[in-house]
Protein backbone atom coordinates (compact mmCIF):
# COMPACT_ATOMS: atom_id res chain seq x y z
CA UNK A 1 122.57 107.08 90.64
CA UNK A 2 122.53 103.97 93.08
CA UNK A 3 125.27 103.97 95.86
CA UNK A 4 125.87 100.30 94.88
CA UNK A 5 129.79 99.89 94.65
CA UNK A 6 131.01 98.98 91.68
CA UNK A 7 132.26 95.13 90.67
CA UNK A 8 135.93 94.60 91.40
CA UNK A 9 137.58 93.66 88.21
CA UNK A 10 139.95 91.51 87.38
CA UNK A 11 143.54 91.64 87.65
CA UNK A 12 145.31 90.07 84.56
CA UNK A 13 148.41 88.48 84.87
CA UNK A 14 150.64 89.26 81.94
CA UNK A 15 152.30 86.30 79.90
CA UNK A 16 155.78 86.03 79.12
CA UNK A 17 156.76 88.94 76.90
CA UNK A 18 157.02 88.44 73.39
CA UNK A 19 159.18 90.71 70.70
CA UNK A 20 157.91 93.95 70.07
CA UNK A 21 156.76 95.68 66.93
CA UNK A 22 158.18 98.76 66.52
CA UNK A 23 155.28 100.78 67.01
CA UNK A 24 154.76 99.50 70.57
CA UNK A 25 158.26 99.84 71.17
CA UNK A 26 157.13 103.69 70.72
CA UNK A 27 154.44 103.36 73.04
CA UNK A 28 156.67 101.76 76.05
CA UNK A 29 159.10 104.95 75.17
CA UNK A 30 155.76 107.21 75.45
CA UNK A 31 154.20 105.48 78.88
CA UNK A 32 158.06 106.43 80.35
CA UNK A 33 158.10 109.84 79.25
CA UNK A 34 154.74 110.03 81.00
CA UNK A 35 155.32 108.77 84.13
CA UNK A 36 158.75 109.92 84.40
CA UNK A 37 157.70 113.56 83.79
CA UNK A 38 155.64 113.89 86.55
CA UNK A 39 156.81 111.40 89.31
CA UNK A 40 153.61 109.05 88.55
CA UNK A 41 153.41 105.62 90.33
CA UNK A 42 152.25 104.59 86.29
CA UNK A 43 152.79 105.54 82.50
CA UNK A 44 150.59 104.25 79.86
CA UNK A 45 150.25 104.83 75.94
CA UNK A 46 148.03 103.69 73.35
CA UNK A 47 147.96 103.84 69.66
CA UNK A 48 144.35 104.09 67.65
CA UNK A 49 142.90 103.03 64.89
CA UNK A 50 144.34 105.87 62.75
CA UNK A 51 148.03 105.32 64.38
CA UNK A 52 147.58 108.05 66.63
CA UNK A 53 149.03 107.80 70.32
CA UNK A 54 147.97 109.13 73.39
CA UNK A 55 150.70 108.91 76.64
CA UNK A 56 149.29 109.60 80.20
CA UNK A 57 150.16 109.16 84.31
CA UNK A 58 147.90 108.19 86.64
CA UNK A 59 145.94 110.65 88.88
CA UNK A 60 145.74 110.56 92.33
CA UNK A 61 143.42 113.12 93.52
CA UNK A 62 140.88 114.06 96.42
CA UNK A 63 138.07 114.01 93.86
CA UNK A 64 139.50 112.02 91.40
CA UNK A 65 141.60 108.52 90.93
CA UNK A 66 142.52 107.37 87.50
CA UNK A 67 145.03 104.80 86.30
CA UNK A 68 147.04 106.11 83.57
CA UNK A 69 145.18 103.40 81.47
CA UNK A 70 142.15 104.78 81.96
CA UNK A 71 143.05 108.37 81.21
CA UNK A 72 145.25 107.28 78.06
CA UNK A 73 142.05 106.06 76.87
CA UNK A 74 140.20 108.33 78.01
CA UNK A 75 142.01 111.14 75.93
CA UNK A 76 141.56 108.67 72.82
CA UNK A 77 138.18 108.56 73.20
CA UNK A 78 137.87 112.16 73.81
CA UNK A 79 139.91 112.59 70.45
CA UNK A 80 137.56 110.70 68.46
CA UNK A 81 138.72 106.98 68.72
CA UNK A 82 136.67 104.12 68.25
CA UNK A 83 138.99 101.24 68.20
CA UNK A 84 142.52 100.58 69.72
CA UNK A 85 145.59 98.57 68.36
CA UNK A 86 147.99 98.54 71.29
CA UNK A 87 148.36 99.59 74.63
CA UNK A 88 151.35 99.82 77.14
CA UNK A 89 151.20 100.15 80.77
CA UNK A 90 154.74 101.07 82.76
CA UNK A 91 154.51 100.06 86.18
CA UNK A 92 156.48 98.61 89.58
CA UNK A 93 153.41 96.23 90.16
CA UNK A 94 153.35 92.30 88.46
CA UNK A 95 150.04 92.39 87.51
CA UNK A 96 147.73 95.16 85.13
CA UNK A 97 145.53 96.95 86.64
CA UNK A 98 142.01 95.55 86.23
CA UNK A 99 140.19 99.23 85.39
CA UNK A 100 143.10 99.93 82.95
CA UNK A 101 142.42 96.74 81.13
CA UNK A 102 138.62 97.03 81.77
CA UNK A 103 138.84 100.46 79.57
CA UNK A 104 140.96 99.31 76.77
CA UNK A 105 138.55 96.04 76.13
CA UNK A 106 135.87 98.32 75.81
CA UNK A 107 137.49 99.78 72.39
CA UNK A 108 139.25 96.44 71.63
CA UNK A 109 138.97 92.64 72.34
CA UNK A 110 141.95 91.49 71.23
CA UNK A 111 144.37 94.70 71.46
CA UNK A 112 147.58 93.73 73.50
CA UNK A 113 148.51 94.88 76.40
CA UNK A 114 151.97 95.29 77.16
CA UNK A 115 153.21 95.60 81.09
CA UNK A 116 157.06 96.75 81.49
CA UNK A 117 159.08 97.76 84.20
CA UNK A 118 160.50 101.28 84.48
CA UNK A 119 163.46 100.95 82.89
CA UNK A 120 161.42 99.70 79.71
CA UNK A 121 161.95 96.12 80.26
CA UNK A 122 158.81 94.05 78.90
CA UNK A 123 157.33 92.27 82.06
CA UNK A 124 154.79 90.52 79.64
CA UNK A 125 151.32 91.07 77.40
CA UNK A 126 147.85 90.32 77.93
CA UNK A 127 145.97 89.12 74.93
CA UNK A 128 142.97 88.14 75.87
């Protein structure tokens, strides 16, 4: 493998918050559960194709970083997904995180992403 580093990625900027469907109202419960179980700076959850979810926290490791984005994904791809609907990020921080949002347009171009606070509020959703 080259020891080039790899591209910095964008940081999206959530807009305003809309109302939530149900179902990602499930997945902001979900990404709370997981960060709140195990101290995590970040909780994510995303639903598949099928309706399935998949919760996660972030990893901070010697060896190994991931945002709980990536690993929510990550253990949807792992279970067979090849498409998501929704995705929901709970986090201190304004913005998304630009791997996070990086791994969830790879299954989906048009999936939201939903950023709250957490207590649960909605911060906002990236669309695009």
């Amino acid at each position: 493998m080259p020891d080039t580093p790899a591209a910095p990625v964008a940081r999206p900027t959530p807009a305003a918050p809309g109302a939530l469907s149900a179902e990602d109202g499930k997945l902001v419960v979900l990404a709370r559960g997981a960060r709140a179980r195990v101290g995590a700076v970040e909780g994510a959850a995303v639903r598949d194709q099928d309706g399935r979810t998949y919760a996660a926290a972030s990893v901070a490791l010697p060896s190994l970083t991931l945002t709980a984005l990536q690993l929510a994904v990550a253990s949807a791809v792992a279970a067979g997904a090849s498409r998501l609907e929704a995705a929901v990020v709970v986090t201190e921080a304004s913005t998304l995180d630009g791997a996070g949002y990086a791994a969830v347009r790879d299954l989906a171009a048009d999936a939201p992403v939903h950023v709250a606070a957490p207590d649960g509020t909605v911060l906002g959703t990236v669309t695009e």
